[in-house]
PDB file of N, CA and C in Angstrom:
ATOM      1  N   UNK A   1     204.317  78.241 -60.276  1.00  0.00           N
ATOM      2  CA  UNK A   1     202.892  78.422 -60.057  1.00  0.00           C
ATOM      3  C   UNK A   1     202.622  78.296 -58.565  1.00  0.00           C
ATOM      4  N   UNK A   2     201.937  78.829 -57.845  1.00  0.00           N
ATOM      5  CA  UNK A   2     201.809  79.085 -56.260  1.00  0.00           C
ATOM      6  C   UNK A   2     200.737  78.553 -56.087  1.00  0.00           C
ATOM      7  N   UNK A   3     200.086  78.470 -54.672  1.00  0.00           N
ATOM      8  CA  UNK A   3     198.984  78.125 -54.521  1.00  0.00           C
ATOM      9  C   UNK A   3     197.713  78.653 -54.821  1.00  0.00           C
ATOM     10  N   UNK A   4     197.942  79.631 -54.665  1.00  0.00           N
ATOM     11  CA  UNK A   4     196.441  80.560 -54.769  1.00  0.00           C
ATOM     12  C   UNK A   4     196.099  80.331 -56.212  1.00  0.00           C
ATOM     13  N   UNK A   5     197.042  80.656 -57.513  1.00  0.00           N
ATOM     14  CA  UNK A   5     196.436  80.455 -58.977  1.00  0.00           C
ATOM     15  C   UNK A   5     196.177  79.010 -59.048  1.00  0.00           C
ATOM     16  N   UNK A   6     196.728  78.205 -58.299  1.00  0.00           N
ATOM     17  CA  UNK A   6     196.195  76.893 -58.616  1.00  0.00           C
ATOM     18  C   UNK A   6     194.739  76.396 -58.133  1.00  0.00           C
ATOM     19  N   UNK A   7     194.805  77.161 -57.110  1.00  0.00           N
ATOM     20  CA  UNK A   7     192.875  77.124 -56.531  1.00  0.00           C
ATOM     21  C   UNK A   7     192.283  78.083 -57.505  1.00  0.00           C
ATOM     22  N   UNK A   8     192.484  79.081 -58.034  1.00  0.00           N
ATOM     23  CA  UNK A   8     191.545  79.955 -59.080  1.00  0.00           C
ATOM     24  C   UNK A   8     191.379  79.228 -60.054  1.00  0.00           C
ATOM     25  N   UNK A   9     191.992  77.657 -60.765  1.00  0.00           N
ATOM     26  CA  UNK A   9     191.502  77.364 -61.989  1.00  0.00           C
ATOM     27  C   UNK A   9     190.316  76.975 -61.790  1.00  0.00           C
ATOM     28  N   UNK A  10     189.441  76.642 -63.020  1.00  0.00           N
ATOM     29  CA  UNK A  10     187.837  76.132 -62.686  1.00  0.00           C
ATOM     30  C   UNK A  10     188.300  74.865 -63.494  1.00  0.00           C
ATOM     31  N   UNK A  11     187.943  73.445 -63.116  1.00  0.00           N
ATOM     32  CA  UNK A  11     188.527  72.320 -63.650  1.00  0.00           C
ATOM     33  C   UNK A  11     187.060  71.996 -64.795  1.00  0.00           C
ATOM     34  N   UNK A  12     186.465  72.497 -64.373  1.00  0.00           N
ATOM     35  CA  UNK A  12     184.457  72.811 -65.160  1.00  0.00           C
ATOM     36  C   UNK A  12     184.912  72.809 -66.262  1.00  0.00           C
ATOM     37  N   UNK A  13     185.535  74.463 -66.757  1.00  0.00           N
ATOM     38  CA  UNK A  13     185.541  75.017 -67.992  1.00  0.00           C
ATOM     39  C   UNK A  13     187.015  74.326 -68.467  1.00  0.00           C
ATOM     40  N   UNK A  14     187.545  73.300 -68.024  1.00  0.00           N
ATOM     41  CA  UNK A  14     188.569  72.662 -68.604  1.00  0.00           C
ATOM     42  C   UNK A  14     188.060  71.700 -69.298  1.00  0.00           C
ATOM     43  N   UNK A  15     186.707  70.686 -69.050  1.00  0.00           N
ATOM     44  CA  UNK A  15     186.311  69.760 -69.285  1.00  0.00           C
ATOM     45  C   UNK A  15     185.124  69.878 -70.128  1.00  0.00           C
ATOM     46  N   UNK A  16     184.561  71.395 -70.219  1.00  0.00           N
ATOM     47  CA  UNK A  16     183.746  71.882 -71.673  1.00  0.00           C
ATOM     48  C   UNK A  16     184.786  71.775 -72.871  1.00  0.00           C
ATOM     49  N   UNK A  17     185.631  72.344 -72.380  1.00  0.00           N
ATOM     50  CA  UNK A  17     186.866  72.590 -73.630  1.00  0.00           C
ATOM     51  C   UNK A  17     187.186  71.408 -74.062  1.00  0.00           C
ATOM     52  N   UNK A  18     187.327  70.229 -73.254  1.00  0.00           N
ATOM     53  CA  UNK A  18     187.495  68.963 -73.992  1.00  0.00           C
ATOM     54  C   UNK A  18     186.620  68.429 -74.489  1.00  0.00           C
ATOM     55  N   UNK A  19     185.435  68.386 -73.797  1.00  0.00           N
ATOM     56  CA  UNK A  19     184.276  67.867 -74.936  1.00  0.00           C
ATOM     57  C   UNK A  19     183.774  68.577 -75.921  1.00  0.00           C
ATOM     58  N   UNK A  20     184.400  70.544 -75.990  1.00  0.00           N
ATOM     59  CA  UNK A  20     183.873  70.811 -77.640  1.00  0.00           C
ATOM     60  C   UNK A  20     185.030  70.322 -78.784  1.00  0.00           C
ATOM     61  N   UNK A  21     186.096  70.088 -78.293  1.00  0.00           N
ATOM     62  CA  UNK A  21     186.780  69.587 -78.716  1.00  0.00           C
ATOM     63  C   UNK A  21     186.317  68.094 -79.199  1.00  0.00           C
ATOM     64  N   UNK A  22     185.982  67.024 -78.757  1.00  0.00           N
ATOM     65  CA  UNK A  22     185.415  65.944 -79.119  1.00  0.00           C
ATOM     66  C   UNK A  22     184.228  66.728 -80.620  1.00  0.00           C
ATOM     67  N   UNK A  23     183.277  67.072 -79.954  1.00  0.00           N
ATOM     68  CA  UNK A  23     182.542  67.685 -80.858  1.00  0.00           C
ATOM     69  C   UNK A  23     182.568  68.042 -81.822  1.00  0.00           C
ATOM     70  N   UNK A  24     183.594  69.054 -81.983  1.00  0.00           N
ATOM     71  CA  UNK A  24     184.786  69.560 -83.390  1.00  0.00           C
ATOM     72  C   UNK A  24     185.413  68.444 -84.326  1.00  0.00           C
ATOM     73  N   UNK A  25     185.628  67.144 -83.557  1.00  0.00           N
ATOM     74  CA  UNK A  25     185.948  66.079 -84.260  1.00  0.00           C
ATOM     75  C   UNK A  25     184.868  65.503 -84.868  1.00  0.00           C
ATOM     76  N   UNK A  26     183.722  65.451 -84.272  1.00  0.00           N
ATOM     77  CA  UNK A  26     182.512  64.581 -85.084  1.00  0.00           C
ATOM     78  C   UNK A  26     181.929  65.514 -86.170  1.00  0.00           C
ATOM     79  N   UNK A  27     181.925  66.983 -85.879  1.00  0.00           N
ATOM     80  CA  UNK A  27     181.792  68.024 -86.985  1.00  0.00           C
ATOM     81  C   UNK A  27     182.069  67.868 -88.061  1.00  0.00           C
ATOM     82  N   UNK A  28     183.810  67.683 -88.154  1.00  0.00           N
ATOM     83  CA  UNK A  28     184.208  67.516 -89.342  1.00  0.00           C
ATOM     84  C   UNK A  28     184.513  66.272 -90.123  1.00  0.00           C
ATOM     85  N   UNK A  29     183.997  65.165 -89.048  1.00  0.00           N
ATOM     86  CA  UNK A  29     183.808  64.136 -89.613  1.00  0.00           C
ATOM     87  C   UNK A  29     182.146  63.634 -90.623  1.00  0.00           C
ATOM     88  N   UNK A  30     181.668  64.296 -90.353  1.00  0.00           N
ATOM     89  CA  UNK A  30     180.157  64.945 -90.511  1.00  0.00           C
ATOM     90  C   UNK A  30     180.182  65.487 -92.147  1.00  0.00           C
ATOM     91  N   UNK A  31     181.214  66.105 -92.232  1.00  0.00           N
ATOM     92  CA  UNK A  31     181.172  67.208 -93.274  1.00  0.00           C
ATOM     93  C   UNK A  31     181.430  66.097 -94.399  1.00  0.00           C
ATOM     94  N   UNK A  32     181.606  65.054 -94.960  1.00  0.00           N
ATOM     95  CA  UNK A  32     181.609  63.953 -95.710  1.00  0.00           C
ATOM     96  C   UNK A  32     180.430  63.914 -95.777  1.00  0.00           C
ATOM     97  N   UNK A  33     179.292  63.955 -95.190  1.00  0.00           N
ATOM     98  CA  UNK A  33     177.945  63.819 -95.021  1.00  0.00           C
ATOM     99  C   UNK A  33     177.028  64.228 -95.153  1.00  0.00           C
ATOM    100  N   UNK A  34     177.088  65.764 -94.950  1.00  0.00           N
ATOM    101  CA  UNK A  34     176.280  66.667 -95.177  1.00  0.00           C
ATOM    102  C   UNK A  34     176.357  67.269 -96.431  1.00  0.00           C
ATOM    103  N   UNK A  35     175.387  68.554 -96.845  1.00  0.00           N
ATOM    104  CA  UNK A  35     174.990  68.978 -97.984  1.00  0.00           C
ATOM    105  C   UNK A  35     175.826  70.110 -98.211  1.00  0.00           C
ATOM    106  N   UNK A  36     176.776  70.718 -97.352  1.00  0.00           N
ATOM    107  CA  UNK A  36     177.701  71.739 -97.315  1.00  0.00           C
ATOM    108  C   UNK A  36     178.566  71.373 -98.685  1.00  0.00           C
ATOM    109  N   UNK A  37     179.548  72.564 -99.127  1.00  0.00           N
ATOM    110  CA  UNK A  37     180.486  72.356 -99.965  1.00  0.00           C
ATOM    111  C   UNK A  37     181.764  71.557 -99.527  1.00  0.00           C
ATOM    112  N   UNK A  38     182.191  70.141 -99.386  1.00  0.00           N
ATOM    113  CA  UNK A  38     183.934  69.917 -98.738  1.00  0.00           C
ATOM    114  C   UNK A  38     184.773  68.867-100.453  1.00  0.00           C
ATOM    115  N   UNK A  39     185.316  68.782 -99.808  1.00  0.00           N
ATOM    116  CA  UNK A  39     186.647  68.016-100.896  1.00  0.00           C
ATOM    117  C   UNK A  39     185.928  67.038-101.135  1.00  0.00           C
ATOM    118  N   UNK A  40     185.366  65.645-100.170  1.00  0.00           N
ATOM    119  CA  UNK A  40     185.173  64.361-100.730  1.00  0.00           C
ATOM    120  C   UNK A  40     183.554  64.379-100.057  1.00  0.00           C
ATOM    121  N   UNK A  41     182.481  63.817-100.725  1.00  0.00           N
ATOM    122  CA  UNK A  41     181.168  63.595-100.388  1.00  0.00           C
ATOM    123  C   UNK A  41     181.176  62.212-100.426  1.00  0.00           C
ATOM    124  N   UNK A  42     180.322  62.009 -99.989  1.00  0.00           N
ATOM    125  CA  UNK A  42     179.110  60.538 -99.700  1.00  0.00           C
ATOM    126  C   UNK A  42     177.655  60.646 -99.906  1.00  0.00           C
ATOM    127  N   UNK A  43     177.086  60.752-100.822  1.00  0.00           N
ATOM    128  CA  UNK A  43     175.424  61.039-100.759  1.00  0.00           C
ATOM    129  C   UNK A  43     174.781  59.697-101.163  1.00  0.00           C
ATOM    130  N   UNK A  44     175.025  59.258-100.345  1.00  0.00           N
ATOM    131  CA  UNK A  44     174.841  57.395-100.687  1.00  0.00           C
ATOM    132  C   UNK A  44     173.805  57.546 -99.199  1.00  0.00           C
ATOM    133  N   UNK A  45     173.217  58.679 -98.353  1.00  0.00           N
ATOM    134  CA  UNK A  45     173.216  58.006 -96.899  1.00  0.00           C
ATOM    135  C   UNK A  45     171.833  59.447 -97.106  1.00  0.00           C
ATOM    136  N   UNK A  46     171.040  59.111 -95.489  1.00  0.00           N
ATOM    137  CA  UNK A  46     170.145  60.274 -95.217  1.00  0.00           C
ATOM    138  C   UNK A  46     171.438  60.758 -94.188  1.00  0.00           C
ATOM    139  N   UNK A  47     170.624  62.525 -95.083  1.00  0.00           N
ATOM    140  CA  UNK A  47     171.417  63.461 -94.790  1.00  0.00           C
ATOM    141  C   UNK A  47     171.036  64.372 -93.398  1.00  0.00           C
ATOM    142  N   UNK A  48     169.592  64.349 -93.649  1.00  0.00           N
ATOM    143  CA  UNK A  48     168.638  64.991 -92.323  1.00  0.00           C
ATOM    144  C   UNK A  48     169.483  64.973 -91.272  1.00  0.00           C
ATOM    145  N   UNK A  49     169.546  64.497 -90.624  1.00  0.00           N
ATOM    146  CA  UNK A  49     169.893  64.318 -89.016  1.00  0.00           C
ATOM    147  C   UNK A  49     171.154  64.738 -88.756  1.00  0.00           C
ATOM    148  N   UNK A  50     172.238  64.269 -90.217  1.00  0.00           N
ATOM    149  CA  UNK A  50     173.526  64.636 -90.218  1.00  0.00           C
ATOM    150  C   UNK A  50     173.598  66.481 -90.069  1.00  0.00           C
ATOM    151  N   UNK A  51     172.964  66.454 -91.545  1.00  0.00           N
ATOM    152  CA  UNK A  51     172.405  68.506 -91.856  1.00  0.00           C
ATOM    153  C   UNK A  51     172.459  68.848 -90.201  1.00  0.00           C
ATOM    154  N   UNK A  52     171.042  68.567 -89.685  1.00  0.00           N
ATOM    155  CA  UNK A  52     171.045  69.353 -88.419  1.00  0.00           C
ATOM    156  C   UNK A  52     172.263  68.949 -87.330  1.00  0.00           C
ATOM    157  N   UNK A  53     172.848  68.070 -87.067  1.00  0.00           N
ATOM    158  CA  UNK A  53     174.014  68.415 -86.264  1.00  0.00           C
ATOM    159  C   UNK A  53     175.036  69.352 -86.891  1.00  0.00           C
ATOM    160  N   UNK A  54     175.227  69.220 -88.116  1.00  0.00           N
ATOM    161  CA  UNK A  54     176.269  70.201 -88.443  1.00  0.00           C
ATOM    162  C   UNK A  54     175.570  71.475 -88.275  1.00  0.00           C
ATOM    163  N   UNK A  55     174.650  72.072 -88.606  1.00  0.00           N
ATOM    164  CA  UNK A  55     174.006  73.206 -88.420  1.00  0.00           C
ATOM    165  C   UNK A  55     173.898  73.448 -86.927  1.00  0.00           C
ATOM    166  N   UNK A  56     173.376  72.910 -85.709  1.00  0.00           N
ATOM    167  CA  UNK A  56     173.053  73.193 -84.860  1.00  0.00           C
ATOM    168  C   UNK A  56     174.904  73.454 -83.990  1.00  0.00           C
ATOM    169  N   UNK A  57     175.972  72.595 -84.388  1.00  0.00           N
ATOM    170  CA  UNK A  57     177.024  72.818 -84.070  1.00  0.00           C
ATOM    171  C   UNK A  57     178.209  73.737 -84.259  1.00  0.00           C
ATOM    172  N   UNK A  58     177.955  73.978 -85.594  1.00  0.00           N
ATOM    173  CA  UNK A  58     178.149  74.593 -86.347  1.00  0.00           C
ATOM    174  C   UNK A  58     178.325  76.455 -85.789  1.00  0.00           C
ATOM    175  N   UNK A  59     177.228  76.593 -85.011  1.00  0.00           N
ATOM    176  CA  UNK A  59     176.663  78.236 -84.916  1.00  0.00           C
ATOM    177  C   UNK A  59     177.456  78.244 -83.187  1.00  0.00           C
ATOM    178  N   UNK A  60     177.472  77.247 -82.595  1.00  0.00           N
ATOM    179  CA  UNK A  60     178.292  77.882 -81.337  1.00  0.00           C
ATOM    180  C   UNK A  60     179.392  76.860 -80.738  1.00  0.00           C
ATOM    181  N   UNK A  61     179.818  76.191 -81.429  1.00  0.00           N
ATOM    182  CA  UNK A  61     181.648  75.509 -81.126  1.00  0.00           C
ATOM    183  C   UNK A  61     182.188  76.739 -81.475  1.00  0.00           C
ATOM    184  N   UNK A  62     182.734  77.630 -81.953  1.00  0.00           N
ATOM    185  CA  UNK A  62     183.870  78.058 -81.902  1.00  0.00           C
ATOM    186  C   UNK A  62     183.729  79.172 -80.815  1.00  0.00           C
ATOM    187  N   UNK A  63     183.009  80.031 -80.128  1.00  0.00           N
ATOM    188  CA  UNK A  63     182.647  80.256 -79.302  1.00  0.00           C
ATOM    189  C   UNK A  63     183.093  80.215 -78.039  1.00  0.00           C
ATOM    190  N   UNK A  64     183.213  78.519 -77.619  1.00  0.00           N
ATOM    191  CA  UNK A  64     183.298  78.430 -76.760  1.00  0.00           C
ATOM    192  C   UNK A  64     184.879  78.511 -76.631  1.00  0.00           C
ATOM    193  N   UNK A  65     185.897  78.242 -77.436  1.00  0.00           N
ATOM    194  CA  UNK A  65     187.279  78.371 -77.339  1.00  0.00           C
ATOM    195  C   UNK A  65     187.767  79.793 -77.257  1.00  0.00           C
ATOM    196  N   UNK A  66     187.194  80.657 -76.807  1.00  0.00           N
ATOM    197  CA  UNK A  66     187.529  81.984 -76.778  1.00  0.00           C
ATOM    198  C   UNK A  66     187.882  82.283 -76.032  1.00  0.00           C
TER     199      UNK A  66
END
């Protein structure tokens, strides 16, 4: 690797990628929670707040790994 490609990386869009990544983890930790179809539920809890993070996350995490 030379110098010049090593100055073209953007260290920015390295550190989105890790926090949608974080994100992606609370997603599907989420999905126990919410009203979606998964393997194991919990409806012991309010769902509201959970619903809208999965929904609002839902529509543009994968997106950004492109």
């Amino acid at each position: 690797m030379n110098n010049i490609s090593r100055n073209l990386r953007q260290h920015d869009l390295d550190w989105i990628k890790v926090l949608a990544t974080f994100i992606v983890f609370l997603y599907h930790c989420s999905m126990f929670f919410n009203t979606f179809a998964w393997h194991i539920k919990n409806n012991e809890i309010n769902q509201s707040t959970i619903q809208f993070f999965s929904l609002l996350v839902g529509n543009w995490i994968m997106p950004i790994f492109l």
